[in-house]
Protein backbone atom coordinates (compact mmCIF):
# COMPACT_ATOMS: atom_id res chain seq x y z
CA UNK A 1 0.00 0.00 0.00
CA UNK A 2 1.39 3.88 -0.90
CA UNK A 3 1.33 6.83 1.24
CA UNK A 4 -0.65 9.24 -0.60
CA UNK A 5 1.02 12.95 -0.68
CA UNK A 6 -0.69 15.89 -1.67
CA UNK A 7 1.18 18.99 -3.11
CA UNK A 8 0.48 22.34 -2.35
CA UNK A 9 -1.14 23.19 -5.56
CA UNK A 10 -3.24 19.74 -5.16
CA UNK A 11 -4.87 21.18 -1.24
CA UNK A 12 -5.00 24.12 -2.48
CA UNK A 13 -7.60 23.24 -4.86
CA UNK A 14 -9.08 21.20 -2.61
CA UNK A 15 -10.09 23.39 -0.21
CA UNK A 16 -12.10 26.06 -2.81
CA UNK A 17 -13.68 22.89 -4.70
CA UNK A 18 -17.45 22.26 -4.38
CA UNK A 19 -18.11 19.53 -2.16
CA UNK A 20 -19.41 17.21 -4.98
CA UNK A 21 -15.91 17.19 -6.57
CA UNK A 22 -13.95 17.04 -3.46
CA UNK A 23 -15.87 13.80 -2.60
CA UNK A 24 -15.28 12.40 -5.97
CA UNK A 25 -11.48 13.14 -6.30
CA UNK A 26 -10.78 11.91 -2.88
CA UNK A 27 -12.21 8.60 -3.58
CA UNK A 28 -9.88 7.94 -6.89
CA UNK A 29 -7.08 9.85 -4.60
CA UNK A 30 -7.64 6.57 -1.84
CA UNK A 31 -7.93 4.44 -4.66
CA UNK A 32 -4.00 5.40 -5.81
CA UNK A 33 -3.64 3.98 -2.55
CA UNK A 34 -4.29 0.78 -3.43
CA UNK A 35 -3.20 0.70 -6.72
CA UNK A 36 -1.17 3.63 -8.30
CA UNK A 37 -1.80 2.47 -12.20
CA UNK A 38 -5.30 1.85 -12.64
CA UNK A 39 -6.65 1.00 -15.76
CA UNK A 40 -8.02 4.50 -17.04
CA UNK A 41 -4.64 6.03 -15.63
CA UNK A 42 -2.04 7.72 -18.56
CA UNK A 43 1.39 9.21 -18.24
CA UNK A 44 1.72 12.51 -19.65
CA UNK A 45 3.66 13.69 -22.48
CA UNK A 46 6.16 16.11 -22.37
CA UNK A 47 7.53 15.91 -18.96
CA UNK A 48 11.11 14.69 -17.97
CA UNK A 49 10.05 12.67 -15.10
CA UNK A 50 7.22 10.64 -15.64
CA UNK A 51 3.77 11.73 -14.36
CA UNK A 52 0.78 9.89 -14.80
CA UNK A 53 -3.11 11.40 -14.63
CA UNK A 54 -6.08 9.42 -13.68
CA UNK A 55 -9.31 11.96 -14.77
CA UNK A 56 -12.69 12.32 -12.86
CA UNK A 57 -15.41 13.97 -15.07
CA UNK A 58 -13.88 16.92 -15.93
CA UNK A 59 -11.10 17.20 -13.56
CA UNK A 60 -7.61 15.60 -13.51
CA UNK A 61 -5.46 14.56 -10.83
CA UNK A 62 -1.47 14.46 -11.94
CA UNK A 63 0.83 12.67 -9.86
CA UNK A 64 4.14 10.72 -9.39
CA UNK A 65 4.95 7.34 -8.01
CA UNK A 66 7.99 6.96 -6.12
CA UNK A 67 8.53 2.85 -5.48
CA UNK A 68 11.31 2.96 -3.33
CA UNK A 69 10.00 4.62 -0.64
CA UNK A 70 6.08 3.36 -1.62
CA UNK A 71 4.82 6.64 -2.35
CA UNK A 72 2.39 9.14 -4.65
CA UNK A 73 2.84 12.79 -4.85
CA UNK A 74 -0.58 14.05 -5.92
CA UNK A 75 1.31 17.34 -7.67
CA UNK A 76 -1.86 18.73 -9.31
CA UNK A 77 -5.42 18.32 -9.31
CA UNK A 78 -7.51 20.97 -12.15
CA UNK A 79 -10.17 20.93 -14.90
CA UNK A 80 -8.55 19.67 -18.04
CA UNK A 81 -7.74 22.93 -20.00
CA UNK A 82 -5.51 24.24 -17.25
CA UNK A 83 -4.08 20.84 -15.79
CA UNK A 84 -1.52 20.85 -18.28
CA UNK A 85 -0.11 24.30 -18.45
């Protein structure tokens, strides 16, 4: 099981989300959890290290898995035009 991490940028959405999306994005954020490559889950393109997003509804959560020390750094959580400025 992976510690889950949350960036700065990732709470700080968090806390001016609707309550709706909170609930929704902390479920797949306790699913990473579990398992950090789900099947719906793709790795970004154009980034040196390798980040991976997992989207929910219009929203998507970016983050990087760090196996040796078994955990996910949730770096960015936005609605899809801006996640990947």
């Amino acid at each position: 099981m992976f510690q889950v991490l949350l960036g700065s940028s990732s709470r700080k959405f968090l806390k001016k989300c609707e309550k709706e999306v909170y609930d929704r994005v902390m479920q797949k954020v306790k699913e990473l959890a579990v398992n950090p490559f789900p099947a719906d889950v793709k790795r970004v393109v154009g980034k040196e290290e390798k980040v991976f997003r997992l989207r929910v509804g219009n929203y998507r959560i970016q983050y990087v898995v760090f196996h040796e020390k078994n955990e996910i750094l949730v770096s960015d959580i936005d609605k899809r035009p801006r996640a990947y400025d």
